[in-house]
N, C-alpha and C. Protein backbone atom coordinates (compact mmCIF):
# COMPACT_ATOMS: atom_id res chain seq x y z
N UNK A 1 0.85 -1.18 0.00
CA UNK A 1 0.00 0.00 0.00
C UNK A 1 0.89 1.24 0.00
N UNK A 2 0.75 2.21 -1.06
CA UNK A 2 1.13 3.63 -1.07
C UNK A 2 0.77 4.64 -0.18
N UNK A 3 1.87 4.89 0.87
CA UNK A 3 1.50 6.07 1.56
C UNK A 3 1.52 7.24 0.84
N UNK A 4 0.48 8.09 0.56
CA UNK A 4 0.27 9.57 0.46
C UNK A 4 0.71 10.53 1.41
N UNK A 5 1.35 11.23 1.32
CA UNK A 5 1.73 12.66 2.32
C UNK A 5 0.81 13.65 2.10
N UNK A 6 -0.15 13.88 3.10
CA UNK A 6 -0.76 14.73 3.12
C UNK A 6 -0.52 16.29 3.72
N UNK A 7 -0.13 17.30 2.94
CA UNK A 7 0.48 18.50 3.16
C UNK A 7 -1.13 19.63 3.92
N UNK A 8 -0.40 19.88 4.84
CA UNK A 8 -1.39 21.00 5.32
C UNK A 8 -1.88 21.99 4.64
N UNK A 9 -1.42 22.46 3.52
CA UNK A 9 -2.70 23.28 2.31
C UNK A 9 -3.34 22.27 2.12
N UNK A 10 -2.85 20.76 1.55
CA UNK A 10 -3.89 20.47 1.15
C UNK A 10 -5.25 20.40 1.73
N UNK A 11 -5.15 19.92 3.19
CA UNK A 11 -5.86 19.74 4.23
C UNK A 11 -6.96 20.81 4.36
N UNK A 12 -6.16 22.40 4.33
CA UNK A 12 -7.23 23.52 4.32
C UNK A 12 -7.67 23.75 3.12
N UNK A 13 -7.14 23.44 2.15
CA UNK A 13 -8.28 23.95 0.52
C UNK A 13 -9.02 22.74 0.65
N UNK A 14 -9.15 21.47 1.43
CA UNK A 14 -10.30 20.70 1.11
C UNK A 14 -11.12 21.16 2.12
N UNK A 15 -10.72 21.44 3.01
CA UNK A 15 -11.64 21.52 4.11
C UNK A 15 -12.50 23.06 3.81
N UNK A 16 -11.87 23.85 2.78
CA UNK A 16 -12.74 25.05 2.44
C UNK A 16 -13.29 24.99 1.23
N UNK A 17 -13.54 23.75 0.84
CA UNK A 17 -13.95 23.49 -0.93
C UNK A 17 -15.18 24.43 -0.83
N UNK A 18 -15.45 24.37 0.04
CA UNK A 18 -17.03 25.17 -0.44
C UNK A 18 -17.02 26.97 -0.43
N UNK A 19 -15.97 27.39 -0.33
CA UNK A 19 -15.38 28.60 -0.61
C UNK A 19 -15.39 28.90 -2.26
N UNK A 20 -14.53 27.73 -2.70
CA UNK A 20 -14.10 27.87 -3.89
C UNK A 20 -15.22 28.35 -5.30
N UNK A 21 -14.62 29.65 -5.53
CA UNK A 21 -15.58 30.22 -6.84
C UNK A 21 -14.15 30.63 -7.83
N UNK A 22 -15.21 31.35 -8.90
CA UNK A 22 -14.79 32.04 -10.06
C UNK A 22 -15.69 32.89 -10.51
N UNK A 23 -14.79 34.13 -11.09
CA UNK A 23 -15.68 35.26 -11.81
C UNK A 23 -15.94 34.60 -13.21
N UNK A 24 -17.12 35.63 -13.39
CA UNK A 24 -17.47 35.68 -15.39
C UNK A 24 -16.16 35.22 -16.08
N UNK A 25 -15.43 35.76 -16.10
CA UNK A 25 -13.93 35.89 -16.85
C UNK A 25 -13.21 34.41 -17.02
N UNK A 26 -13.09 34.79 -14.86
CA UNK A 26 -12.44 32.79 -14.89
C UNK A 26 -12.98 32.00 -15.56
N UNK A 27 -14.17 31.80 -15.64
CA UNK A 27 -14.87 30.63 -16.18
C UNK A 27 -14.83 30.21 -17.25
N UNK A 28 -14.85 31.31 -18.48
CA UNK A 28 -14.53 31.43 -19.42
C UNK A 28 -13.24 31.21 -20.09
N UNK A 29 -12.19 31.80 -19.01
CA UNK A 29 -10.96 31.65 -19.47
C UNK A 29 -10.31 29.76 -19.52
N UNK A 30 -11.18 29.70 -18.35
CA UNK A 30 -10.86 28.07 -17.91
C UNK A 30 -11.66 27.31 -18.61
N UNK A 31 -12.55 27.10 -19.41
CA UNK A 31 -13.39 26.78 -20.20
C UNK A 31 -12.82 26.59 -21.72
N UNK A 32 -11.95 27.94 -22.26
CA UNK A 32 -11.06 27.95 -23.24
C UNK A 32 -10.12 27.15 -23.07
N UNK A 33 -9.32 27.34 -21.61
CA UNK A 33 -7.90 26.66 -21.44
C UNK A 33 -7.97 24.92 -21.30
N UNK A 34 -8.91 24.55 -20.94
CA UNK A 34 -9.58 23.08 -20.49
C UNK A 34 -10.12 22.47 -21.74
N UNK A 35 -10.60 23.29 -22.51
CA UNK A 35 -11.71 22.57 -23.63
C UNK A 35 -12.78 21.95 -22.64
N UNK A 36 -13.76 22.51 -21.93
CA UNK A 36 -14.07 22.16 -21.32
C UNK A 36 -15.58 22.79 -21.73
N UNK A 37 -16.92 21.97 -21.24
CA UNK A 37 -17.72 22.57 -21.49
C UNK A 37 -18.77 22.48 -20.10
N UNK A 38 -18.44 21.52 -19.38
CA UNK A 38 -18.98 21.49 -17.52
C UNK A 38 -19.01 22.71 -17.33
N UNK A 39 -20.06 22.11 -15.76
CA UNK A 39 -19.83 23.55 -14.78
C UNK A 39 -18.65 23.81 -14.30
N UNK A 40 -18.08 24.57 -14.54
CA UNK A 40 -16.49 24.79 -14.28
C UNK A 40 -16.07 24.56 -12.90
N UNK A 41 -17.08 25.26 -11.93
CA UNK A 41 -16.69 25.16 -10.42
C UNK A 41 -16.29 24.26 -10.25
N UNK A 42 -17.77 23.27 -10.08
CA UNK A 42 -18.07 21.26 -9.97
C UNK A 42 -17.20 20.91 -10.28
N UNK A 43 -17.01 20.95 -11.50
CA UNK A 43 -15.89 20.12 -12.28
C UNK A 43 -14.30 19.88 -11.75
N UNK A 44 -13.35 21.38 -11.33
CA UNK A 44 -12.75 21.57 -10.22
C UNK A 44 -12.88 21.03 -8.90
N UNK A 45 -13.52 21.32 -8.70
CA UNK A 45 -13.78 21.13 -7.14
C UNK A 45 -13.43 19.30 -7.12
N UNK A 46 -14.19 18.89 -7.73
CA UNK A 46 -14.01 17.74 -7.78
C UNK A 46 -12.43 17.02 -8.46
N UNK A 47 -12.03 17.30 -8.91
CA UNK A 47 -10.55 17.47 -9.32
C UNK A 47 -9.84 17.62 -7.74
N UNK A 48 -10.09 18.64 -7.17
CA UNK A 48 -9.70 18.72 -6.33
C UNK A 48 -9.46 18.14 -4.75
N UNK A 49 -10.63 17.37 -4.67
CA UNK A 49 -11.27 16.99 -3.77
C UNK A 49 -10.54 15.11 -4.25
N UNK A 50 -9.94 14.76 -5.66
CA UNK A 50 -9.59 13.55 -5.76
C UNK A 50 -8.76 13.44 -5.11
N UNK A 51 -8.50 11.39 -4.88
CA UNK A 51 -7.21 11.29 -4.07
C UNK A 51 -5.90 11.39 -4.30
N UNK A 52 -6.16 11.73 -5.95
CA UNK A 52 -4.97 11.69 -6.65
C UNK A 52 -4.10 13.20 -6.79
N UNK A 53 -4.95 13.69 -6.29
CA UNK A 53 -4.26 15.76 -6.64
C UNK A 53 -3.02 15.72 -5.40
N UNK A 54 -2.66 16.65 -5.89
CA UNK A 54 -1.47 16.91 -5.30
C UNK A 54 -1.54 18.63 -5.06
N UNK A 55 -1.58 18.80 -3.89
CA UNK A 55 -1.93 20.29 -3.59
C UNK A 55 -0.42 20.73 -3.23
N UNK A 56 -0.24 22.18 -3.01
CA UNK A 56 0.59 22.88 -2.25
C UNK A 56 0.47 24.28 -2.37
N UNK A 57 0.44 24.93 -1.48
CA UNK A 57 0.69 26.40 -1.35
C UNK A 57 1.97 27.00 -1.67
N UNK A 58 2.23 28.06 -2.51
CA UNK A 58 3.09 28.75 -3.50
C UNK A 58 2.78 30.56 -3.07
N UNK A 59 3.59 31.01 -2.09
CA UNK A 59 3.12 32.28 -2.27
C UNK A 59 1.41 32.52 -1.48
N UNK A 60 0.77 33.45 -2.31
CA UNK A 60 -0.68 33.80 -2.19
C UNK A 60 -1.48 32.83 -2.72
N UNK A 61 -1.03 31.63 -3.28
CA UNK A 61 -2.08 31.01 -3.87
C UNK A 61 -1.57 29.23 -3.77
N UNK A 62 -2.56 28.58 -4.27
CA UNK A 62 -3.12 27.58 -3.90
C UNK A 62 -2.46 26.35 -5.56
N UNK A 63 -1.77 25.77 -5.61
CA UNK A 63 -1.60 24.95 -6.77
C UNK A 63 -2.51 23.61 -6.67
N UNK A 64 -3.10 23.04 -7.28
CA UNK A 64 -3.70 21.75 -7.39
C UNK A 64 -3.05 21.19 -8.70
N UNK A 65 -2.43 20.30 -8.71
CA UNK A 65 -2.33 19.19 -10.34
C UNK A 65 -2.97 17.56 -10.18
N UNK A 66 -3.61 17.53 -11.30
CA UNK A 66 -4.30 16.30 -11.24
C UNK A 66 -4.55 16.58 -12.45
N UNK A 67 -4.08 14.75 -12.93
CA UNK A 67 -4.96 14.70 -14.85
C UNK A 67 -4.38 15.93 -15.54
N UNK A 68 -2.76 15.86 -15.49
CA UNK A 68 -2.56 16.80 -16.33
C UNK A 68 -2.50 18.34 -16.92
N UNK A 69 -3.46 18.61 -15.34
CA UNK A 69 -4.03 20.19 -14.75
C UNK A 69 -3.49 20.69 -13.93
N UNK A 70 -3.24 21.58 -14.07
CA UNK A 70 -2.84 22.39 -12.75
C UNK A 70 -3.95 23.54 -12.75
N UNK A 71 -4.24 23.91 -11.26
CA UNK A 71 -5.43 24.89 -11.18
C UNK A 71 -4.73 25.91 -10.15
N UNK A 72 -4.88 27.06 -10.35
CA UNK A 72 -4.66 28.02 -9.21
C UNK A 72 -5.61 28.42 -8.60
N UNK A 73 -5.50 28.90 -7.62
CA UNK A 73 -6.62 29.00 -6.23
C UNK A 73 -5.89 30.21 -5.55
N UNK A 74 -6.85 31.73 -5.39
CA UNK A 74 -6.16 32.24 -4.52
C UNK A 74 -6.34 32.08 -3.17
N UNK A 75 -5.04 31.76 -2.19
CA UNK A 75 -5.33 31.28 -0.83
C UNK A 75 -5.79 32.19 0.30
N UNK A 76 -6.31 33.44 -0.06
CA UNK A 76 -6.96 34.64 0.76
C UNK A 76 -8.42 34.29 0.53
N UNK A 77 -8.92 34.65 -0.59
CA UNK A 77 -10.43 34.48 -0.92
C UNK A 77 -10.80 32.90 -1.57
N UNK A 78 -10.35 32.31 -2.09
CA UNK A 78 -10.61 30.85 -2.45
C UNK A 78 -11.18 31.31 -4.05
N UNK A 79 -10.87 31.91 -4.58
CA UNK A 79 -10.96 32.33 -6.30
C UNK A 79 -10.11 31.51 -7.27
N UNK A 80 -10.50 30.47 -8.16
CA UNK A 80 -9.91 30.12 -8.81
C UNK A 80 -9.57 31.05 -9.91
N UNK A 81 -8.93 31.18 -10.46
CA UNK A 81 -7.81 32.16 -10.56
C UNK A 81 -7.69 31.66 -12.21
N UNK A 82 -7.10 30.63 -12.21
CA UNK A 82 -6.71 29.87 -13.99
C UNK A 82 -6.95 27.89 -13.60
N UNK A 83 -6.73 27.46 -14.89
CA UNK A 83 -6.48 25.96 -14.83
C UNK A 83 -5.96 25.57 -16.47
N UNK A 84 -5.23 25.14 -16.45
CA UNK A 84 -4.49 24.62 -17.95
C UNK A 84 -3.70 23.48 -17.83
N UNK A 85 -3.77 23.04 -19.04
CA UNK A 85 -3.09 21.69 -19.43
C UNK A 85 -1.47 21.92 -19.20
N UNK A 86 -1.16 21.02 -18.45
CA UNK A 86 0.45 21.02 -18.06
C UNK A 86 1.02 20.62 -19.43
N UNK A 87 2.10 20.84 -19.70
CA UNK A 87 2.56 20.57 -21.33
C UNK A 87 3.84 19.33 -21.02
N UNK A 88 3.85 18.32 -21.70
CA UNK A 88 4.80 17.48 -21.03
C UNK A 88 6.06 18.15 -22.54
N UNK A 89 7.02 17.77 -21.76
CA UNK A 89 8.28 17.29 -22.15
C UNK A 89 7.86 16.50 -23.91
N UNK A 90 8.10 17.35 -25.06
CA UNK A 90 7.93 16.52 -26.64
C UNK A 90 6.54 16.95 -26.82
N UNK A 91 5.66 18.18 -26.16
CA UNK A 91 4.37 17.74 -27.06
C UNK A 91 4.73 18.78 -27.99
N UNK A 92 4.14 18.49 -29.21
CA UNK A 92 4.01 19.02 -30.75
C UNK A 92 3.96 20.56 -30.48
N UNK A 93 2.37 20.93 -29.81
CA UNK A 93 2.33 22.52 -29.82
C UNK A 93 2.74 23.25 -28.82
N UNK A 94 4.59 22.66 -28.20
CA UNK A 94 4.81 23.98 -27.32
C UNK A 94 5.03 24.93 -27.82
């Protein structure tokens, strides 16, 4: 069995999931950046809330990666901020 390290941001951005919003803008922007056509929040949140994310606090804000995503979160107000496809190492359109 794989122990997980569970980091104390992570602990408080789950325990404040229900904080977590976005403006007009975010949604949109993250919607473009995702190809995404969900409710953007939900959709996050739940990303977030998997066992597989990997949180940490950076500064003022909040990193989540999971599936390839990374999402920012600001860690004052709980505003998601952006979310985009991590680019690996060889893909075609860096």
């Amino acid at each position: 069995m794989i122990k997980r390290k569970i980091f104390k941001s992570q602990n408080e951005l789950v325990y404040n999931i229900n904080k977590i919003h976005t403006t007009k803008l975010g949604i949109e922007r993250i919607k473009n950046k995702l190809q995404i056509d969900n409710d953007v929040v939900d959709y996050l949140k739940n990303k977030i809330q998997d066992k597989n994310s990997i949180i940490y606090k950076k500064g003022k804000n909040y990193y989540c990666e999971i599936d390839d995503i990374i999402i920012t979160i600001n860690s004052y107000n709980y505003c998601m901020i952006t979310a985009h496809i991590i680019k690996k190492v060889g893909d075609i359109n860096e």
